[in-house]
PDB file of N, CA and C in Angstrom:
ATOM      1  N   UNK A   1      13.641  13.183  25.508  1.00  0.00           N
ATOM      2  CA  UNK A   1      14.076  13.650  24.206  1.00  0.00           C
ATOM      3  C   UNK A   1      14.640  12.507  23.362  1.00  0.00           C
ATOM      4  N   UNK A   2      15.125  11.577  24.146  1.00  0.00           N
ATOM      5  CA  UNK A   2      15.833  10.704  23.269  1.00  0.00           C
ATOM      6  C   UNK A   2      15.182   9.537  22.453  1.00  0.00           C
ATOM      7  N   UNK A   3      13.656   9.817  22.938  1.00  0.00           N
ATOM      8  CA  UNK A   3      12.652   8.201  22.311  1.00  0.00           C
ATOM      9  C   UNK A   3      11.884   9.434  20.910  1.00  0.00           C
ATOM     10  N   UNK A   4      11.969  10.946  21.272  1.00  0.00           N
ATOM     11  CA  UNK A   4      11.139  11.891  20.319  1.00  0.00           C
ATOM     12  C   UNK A   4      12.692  11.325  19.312  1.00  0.00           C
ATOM     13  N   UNK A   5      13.819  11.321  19.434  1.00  0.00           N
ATOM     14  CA  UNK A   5      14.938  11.293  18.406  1.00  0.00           C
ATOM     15  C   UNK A   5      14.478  10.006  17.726  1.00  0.00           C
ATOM     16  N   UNK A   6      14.498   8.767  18.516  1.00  0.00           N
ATOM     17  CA  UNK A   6      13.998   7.813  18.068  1.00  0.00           C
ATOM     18  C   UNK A   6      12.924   7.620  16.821  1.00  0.00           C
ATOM     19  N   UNK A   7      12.126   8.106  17.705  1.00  0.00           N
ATOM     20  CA  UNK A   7      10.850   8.188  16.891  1.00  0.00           C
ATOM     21  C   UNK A   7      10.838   9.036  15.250  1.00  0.00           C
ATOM     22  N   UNK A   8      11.603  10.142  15.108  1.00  0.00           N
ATOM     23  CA  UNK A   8      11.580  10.848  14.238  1.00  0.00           C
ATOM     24  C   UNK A   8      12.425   9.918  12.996  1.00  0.00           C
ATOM     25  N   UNK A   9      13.186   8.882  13.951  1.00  0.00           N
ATOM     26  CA  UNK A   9      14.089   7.639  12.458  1.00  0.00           C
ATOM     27  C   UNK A   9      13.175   6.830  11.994  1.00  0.00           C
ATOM     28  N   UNK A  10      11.725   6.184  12.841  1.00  0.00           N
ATOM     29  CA  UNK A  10      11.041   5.571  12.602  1.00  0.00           C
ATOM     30  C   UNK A  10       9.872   6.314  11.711  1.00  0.00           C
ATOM     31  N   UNK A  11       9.491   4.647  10.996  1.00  0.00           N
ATOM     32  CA  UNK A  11       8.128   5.633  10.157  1.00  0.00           C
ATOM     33  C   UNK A  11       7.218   6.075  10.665  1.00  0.00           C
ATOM     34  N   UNK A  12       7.149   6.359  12.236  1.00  0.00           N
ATOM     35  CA  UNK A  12       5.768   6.713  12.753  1.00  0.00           C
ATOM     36  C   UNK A  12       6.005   8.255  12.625  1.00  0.00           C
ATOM     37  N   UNK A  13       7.147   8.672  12.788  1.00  0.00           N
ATOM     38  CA  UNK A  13       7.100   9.861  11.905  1.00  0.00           C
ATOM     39  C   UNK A  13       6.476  10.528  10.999  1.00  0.00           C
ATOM     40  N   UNK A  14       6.144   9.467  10.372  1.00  0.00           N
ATOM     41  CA  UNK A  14       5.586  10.071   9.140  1.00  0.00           C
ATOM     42  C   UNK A  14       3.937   9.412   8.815  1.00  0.00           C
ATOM     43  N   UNK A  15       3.360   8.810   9.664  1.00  0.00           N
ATOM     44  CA  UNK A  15       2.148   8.142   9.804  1.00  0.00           C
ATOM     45  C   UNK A  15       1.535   9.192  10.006  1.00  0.00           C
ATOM     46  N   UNK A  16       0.226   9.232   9.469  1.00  0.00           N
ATOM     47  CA  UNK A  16      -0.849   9.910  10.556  1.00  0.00           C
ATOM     48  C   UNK A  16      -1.695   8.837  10.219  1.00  0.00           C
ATOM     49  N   UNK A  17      -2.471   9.422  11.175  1.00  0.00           N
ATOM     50  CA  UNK A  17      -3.937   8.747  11.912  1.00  0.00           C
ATOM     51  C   UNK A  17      -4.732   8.247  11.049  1.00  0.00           C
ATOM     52  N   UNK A  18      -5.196   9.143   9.840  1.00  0.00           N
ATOM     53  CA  UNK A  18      -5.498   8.181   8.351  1.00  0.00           C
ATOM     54  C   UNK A  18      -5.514   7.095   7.622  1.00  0.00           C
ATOM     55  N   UNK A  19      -3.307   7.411   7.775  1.00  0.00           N
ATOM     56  CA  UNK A  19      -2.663   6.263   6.817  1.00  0.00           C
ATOM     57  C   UNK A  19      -2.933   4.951   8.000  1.00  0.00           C
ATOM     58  N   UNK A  20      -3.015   4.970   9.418  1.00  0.00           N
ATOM     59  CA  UNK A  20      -2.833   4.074  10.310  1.00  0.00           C
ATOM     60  C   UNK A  20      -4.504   3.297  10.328  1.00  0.00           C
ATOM     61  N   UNK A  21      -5.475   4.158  10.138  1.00  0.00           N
ATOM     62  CA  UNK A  21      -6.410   3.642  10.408  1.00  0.00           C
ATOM     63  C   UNK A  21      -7.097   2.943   8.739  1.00  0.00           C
ATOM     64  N   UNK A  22      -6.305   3.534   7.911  1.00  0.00           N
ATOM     65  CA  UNK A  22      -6.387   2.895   6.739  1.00  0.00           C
ATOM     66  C   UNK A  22      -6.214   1.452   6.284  1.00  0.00           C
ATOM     67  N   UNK A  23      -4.685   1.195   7.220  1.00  0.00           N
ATOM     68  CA  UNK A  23      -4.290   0.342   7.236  1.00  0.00           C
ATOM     69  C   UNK A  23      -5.305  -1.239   7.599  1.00  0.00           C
ATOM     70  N   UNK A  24      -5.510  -0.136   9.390  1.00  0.00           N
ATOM     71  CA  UNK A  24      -6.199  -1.162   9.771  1.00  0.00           C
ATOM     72  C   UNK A  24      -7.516  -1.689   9.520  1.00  0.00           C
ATOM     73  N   UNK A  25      -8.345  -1.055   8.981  1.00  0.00           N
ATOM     74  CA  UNK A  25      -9.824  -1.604   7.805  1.00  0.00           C
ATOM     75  C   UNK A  25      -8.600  -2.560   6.964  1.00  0.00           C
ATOM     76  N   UNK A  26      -7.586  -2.042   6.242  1.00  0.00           N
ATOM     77  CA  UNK A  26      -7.140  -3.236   5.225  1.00  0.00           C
ATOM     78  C   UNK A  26      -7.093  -4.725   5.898  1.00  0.00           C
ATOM     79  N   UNK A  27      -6.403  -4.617   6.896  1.00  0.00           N
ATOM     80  CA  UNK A  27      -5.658  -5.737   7.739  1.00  0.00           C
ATOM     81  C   UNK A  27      -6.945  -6.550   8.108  1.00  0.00           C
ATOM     82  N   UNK A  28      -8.451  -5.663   8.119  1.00  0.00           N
ATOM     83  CA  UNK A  28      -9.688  -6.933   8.350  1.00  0.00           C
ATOM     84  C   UNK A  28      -9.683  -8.386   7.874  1.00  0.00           C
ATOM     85  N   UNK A  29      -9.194  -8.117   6.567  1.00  0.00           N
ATOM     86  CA  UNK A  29      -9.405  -9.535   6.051  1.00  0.00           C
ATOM     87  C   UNK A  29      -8.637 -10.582   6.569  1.00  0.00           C
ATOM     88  N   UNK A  30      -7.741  -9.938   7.056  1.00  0.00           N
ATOM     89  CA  UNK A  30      -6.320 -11.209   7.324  1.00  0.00           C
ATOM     90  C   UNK A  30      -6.608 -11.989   8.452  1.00  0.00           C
ATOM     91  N   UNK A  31      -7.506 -11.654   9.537  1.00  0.00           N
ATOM     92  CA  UNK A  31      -8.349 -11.800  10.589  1.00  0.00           C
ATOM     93  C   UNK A  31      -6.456 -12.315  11.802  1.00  0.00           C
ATOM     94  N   UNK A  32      -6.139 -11.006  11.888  1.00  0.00           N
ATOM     95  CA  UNK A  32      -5.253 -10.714  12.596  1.00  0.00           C
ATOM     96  C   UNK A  32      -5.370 -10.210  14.204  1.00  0.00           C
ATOM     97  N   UNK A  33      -4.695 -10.099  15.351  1.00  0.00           N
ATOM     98  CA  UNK A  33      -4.895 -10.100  16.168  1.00  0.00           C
ATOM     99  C   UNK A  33      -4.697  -8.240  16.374  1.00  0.00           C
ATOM    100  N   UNK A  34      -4.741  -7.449  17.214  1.00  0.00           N
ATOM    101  CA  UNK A  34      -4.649  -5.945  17.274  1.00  0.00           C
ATOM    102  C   UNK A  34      -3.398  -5.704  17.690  1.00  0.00           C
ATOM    103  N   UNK A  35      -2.742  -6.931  18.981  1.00  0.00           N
ATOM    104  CA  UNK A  35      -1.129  -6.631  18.707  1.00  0.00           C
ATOM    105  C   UNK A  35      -0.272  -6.830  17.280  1.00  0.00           C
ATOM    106  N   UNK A  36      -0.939  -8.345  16.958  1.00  0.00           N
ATOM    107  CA  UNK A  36      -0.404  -7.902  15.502  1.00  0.00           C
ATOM    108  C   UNK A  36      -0.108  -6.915  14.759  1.00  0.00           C
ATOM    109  N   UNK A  37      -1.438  -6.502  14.156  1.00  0.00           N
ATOM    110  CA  UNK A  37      -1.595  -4.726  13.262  1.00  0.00           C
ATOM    111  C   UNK A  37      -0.390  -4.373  13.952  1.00  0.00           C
ATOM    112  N   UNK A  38      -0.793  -3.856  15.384  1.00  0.00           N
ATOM    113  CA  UNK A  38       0.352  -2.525  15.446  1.00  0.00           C
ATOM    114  C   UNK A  38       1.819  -3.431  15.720  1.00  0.00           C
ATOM    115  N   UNK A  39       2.115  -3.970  15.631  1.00  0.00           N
ATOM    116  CA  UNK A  39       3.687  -4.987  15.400  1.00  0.00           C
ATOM    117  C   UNK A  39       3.449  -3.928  13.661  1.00  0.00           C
ATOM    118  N   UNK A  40       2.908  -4.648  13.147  1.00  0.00           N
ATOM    119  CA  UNK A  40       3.080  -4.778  11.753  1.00  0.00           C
ATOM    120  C   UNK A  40       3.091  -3.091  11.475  1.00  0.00           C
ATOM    121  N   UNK A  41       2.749  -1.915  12.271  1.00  0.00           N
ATOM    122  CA  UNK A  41       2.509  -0.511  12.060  1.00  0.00           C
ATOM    123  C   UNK A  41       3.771  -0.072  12.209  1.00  0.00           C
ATOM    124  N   UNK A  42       4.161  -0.653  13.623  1.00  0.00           N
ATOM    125  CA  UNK A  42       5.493  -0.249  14.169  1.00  0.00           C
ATOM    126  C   UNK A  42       6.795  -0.711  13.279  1.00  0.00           C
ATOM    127  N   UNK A  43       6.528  -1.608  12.840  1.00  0.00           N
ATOM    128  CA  UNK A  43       7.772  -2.284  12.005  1.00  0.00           C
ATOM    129  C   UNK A  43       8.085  -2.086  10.977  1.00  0.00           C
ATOM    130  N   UNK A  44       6.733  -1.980  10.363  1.00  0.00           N
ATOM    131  CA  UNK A  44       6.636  -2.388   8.834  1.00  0.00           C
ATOM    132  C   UNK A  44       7.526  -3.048   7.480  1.00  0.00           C
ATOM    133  N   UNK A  45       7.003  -4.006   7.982  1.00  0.00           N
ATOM    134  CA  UNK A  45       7.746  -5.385   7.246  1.00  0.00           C
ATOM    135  C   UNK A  45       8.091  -4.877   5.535  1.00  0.00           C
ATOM    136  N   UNK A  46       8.655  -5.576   5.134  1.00  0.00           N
ATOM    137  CA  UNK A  46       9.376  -5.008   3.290  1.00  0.00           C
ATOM    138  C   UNK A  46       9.365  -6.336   2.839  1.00  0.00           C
ATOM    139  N   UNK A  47       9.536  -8.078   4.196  1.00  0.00           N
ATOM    140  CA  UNK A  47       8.961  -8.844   3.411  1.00  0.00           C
ATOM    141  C   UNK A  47       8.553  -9.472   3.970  1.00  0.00           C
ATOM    142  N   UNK A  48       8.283 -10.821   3.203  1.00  0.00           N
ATOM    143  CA  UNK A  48       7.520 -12.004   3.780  1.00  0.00           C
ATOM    144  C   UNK A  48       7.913 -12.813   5.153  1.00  0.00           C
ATOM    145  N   UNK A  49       9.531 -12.845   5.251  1.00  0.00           N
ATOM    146  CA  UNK A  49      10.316 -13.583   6.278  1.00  0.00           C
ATOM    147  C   UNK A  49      10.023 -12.523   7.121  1.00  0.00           C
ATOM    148  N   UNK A  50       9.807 -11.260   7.084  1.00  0.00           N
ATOM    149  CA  UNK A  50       9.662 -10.202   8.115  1.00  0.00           C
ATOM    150  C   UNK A  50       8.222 -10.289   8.805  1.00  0.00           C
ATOM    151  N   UNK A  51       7.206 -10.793   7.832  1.00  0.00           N
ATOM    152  CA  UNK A  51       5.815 -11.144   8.445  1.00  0.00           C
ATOM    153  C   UNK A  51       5.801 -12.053   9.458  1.00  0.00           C
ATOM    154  N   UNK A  52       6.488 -13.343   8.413  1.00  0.00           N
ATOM    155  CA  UNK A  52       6.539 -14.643   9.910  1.00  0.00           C
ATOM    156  C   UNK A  52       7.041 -14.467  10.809  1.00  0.00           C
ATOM    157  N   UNK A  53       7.874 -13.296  11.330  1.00  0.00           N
ATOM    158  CA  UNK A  53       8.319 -13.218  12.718  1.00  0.00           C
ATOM    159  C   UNK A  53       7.768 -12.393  13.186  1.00  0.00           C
ATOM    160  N   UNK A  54       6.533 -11.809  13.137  1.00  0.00           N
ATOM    161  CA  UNK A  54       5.869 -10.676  13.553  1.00  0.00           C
ATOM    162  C   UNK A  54       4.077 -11.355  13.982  1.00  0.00           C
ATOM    163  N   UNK A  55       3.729 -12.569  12.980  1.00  0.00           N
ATOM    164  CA  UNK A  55       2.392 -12.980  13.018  1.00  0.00           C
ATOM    165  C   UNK A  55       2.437 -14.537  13.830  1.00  0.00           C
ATOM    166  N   UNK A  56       2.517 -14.864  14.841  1.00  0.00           N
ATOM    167  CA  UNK A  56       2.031 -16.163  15.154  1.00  0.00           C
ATOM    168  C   UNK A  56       1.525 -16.948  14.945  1.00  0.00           C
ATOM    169  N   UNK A  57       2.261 -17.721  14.627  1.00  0.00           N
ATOM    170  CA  UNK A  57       2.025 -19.342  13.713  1.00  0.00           C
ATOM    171  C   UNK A  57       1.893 -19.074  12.461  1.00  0.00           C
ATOM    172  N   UNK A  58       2.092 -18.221  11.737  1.00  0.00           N
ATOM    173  CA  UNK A  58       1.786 -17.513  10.619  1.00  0.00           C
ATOM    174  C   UNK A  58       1.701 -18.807   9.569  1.00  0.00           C
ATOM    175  N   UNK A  59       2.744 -19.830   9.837  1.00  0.00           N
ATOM    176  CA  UNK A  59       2.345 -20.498   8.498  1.00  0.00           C
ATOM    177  C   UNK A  59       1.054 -21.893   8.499  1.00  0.00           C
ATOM    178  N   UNK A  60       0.848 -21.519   9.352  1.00  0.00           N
ATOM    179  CA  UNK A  60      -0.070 -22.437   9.988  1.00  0.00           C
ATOM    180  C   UNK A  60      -1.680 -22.058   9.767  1.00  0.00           C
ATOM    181  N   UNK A  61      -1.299 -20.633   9.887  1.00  0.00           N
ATOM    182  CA  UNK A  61      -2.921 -19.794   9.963  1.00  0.00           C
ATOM    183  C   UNK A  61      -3.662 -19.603   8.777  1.00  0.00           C
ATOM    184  N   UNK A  62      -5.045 -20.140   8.557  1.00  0.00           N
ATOM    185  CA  UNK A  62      -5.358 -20.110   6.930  1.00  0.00           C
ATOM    186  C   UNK A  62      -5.804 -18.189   6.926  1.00  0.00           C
ATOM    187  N   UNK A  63      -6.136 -18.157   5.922  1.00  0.00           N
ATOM    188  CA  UNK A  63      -6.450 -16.499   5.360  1.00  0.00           C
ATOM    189  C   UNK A  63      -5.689 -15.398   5.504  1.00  0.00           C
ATOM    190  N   UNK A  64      -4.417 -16.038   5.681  1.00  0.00           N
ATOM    191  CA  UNK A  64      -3.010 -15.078   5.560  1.00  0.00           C
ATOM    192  C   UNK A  64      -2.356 -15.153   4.417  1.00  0.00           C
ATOM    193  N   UNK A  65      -2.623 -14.190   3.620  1.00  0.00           N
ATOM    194  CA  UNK A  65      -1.805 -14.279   2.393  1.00  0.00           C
ATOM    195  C   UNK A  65      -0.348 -13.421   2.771  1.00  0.00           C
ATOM    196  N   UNK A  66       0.721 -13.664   2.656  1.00  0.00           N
ATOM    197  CA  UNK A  66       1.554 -12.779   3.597  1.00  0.00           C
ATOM    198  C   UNK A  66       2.229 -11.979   2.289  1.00  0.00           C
ATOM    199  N   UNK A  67       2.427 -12.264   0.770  1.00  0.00           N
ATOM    200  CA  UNK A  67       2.539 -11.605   0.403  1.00  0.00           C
ATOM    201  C   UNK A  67       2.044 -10.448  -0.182  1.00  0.00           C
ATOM    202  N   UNK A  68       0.373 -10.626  -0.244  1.00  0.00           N
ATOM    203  CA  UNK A  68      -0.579  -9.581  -0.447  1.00  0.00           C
ATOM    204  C   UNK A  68      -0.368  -8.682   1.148  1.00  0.00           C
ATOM    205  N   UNK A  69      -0.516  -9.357   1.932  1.00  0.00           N
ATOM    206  CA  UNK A  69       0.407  -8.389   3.175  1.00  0.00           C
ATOM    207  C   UNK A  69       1.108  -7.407   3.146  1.00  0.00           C
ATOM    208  N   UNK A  70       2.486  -7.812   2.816  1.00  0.00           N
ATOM    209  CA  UNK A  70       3.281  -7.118   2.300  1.00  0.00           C
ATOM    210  C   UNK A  70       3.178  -6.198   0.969  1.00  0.00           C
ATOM    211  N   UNK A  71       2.354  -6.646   0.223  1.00  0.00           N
ATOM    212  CA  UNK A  71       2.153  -5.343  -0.865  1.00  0.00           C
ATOM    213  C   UNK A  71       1.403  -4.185   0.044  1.00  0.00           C
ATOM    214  N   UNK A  72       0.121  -4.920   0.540  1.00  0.00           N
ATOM    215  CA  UNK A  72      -0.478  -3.625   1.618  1.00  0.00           C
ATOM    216  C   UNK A  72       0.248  -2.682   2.157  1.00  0.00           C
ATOM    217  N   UNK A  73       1.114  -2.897   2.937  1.00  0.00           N
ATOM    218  CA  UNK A  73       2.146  -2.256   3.949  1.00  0.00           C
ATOM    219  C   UNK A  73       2.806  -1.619   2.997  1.00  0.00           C
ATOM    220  N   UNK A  74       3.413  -1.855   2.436  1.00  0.00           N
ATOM    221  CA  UNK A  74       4.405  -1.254   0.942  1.00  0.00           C
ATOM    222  C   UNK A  74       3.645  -0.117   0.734  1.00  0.00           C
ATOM    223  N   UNK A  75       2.458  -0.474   0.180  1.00  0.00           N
ATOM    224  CA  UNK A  75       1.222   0.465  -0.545  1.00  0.00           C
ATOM    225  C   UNK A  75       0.542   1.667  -0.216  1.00  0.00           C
ATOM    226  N   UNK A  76       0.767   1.232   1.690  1.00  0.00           N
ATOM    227  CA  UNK A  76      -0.519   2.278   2.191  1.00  0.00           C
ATOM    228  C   UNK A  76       0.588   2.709   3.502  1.00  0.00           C
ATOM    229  N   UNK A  77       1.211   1.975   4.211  1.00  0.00           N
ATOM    230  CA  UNK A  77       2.418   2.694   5.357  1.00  0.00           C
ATOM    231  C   UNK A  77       3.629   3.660   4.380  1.00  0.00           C
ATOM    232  N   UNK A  78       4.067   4.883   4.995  1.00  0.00           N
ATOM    233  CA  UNK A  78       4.836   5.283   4.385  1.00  0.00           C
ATOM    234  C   UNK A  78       6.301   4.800   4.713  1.00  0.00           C
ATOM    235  N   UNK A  79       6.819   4.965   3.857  1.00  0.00           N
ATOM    236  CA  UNK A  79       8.359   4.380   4.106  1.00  0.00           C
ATOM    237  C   UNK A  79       9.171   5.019   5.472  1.00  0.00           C
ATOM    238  N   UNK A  80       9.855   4.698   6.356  1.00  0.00           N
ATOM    239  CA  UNK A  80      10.324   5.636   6.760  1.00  0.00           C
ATOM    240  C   UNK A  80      11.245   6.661   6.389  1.00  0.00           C
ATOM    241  N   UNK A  81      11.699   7.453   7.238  1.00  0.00           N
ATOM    242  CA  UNK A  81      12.112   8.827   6.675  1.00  0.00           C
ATOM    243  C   UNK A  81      13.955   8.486   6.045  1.00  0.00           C
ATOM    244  N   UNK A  82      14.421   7.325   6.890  1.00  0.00           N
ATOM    245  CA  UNK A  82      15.695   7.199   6.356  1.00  0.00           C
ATOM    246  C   UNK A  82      16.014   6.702   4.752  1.00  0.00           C
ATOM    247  N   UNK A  83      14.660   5.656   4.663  1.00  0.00           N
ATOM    248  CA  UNK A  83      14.115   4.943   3.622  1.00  0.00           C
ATOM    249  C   UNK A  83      14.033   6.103   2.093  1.00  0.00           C
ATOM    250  N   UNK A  84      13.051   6.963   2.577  1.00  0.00           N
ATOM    251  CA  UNK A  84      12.351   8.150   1.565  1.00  0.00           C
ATOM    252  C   UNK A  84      13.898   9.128   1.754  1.00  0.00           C
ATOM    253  N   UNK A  85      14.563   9.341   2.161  1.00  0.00           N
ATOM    254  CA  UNK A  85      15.715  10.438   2.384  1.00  0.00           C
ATOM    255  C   UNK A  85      16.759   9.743   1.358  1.00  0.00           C
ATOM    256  N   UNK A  86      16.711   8.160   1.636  1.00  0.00           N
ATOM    257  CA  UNK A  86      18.004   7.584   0.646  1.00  0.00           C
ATOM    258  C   UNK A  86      17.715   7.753  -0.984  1.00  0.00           C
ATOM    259  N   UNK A  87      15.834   7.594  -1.185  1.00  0.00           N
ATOM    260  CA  UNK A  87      15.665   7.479  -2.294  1.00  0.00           C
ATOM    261  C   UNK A  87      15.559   8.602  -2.701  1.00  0.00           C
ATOM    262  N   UNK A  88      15.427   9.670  -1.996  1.00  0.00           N
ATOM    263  CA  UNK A  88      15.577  11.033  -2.464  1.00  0.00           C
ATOM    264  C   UNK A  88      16.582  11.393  -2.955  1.00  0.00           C
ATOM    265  N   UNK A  89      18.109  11.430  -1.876  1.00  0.00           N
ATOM    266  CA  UNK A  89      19.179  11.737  -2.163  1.00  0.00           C
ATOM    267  C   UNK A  89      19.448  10.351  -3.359  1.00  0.00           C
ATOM    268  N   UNK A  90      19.541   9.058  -3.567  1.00  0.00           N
ATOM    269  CA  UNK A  90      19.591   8.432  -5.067  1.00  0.00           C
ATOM    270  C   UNK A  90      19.246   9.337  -6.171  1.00  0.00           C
ATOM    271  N   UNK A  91      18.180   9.919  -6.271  1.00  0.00           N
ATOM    272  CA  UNK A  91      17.243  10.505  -7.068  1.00  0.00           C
ATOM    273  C   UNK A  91      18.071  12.052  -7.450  1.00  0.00           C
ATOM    274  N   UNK A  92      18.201  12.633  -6.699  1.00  0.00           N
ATOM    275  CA  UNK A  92      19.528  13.557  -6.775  1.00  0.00           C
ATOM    276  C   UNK A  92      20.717  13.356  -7.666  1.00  0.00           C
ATOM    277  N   UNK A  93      21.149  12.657  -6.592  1.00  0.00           N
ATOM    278  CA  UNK A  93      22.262  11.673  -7.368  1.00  0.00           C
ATOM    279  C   UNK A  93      22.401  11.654  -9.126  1.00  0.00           C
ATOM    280  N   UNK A  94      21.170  10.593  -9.326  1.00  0.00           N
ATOM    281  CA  UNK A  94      21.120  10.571 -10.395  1.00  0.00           C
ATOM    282  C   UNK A  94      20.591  11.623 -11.349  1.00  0.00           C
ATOM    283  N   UNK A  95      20.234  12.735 -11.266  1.00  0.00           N
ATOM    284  CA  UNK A  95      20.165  14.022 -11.907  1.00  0.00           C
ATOM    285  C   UNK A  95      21.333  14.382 -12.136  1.00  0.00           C
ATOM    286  N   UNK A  96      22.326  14.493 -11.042  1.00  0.00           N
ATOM    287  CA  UNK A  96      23.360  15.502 -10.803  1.00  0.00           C
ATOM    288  C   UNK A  96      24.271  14.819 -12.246  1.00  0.00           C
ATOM    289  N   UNK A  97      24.350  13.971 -11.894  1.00  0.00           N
ATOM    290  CA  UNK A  97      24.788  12.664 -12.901  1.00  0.00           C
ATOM    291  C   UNK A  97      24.874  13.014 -14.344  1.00  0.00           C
ATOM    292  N   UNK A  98      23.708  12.819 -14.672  1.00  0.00           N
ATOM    293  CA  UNK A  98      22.544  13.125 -16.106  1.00  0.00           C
ATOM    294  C   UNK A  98      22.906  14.580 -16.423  1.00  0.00           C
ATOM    295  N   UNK A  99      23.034  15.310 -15.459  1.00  0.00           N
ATOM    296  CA  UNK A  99      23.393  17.058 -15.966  1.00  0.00           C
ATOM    297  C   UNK A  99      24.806  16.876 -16.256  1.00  0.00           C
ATOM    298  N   UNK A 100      25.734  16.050 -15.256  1.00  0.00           N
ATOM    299  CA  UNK A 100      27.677  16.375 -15.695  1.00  0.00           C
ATOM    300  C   UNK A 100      27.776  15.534 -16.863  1.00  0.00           C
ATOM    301  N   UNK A 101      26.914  14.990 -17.172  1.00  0.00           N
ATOM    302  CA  UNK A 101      26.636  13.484 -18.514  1.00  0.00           C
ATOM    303  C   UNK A 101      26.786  14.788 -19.768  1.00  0.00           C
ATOM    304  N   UNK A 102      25.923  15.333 -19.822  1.00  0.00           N
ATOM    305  CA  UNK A 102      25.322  16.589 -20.880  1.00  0.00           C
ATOM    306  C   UNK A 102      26.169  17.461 -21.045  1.00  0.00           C
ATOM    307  N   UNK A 103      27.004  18.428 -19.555  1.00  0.00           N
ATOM    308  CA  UNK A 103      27.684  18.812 -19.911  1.00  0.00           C
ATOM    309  C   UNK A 103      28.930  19.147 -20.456  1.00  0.00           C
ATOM    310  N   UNK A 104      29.312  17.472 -20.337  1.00  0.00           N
ATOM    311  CA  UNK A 104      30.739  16.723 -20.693  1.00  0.00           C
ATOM    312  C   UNK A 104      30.562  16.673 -22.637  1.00  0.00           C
ATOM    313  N   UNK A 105      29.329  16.202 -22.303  1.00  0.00           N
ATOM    314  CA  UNK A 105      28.795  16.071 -23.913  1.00  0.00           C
ATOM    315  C   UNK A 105      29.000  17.668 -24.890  1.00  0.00           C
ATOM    316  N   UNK A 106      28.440  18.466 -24.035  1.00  0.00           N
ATOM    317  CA  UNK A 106      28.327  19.631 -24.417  1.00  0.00           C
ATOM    318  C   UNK A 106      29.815  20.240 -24.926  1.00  0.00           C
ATOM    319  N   UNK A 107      30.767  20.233 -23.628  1.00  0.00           N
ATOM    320  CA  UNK A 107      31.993  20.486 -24.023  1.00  0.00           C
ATOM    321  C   UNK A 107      32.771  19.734 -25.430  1.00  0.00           C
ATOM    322  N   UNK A 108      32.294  18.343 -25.224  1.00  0.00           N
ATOM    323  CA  UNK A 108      33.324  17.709 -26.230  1.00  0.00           C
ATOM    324  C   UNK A 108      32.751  18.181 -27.658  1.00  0.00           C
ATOM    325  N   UNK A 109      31.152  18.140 -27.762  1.00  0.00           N
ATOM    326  CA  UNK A 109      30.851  18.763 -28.819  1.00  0.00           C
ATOM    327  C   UNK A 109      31.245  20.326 -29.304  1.00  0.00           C
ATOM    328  N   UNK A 110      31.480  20.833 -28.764  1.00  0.00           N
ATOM    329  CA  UNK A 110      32.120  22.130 -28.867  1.00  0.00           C
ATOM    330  C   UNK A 110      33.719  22.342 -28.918  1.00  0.00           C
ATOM    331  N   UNK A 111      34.472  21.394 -28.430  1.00  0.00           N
ATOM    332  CA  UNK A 111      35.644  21.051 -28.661  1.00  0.00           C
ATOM    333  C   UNK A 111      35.899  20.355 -30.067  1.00  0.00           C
ATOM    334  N   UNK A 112      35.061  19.553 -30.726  1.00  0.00           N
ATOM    335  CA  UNK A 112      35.241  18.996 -32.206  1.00  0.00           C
ATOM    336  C   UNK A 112      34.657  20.465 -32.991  1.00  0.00           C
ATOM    337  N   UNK A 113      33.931  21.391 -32.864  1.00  0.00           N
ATOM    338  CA  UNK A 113      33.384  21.955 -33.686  1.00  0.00           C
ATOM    339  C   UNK A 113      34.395  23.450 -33.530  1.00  0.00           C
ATOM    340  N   UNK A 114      35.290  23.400 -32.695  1.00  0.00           N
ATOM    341  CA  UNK A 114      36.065  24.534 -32.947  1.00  0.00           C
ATOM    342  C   UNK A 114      37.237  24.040 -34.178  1.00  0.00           C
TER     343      UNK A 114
END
């Protein structure tokens, strides 16, 4: 039970078989190794310093663009769930915000007009 808990913090959570195999047609060009990919599935890097410790010899290797990399992964892996939950609840946030904004407005305008 405790690697299913695991797992449900990680983005494989939220992968399917699609987004994974999507990925990996993308990752052809980079002419990457298959532990690689799935390093890079399992992890999913946000940047460039996160690539070089994931790709061997990375700066060494020609036809690695690591920041077109990283847009890939960005683009086509989903965020994980703690990731998508923060920007959700932000997103909240800032509504809840925007509505006590209006209704502060609302009051004071109604307070000058009495």
């Amino acid at each position: 039970m405790q690697v299913y808990d695991y797992l449900e913090q990680t983005a494989a959570s939220v992968q399917t078989r699609d987004i994974v195999n999507k990925f990996i047609n993308e990752c052809k060009s980079y002419d990457l190794a298959p532990a690689e990919i799935l390093n890079i599935i399992n992890i999913r890097p946000a940047s460039e310093v996160e690539v070089y410790t994931i790709i061997e010899d990375c700066e060494n290797r020609s036809g690695i663009d690591t920041e077109k990399l990283v847009e890939t992964v960005v683009q086509v892996l989903p965020a994980p769930p703690t990731e998508m939950e923060h920007d959700e609840g932000a997103a909240a946030n800032e509504e809840e915000a925007v509505a006590n904004e209006e209704e502060t407005a609302d009051k004071d305008q109604n307070e000058v007009t009495a």
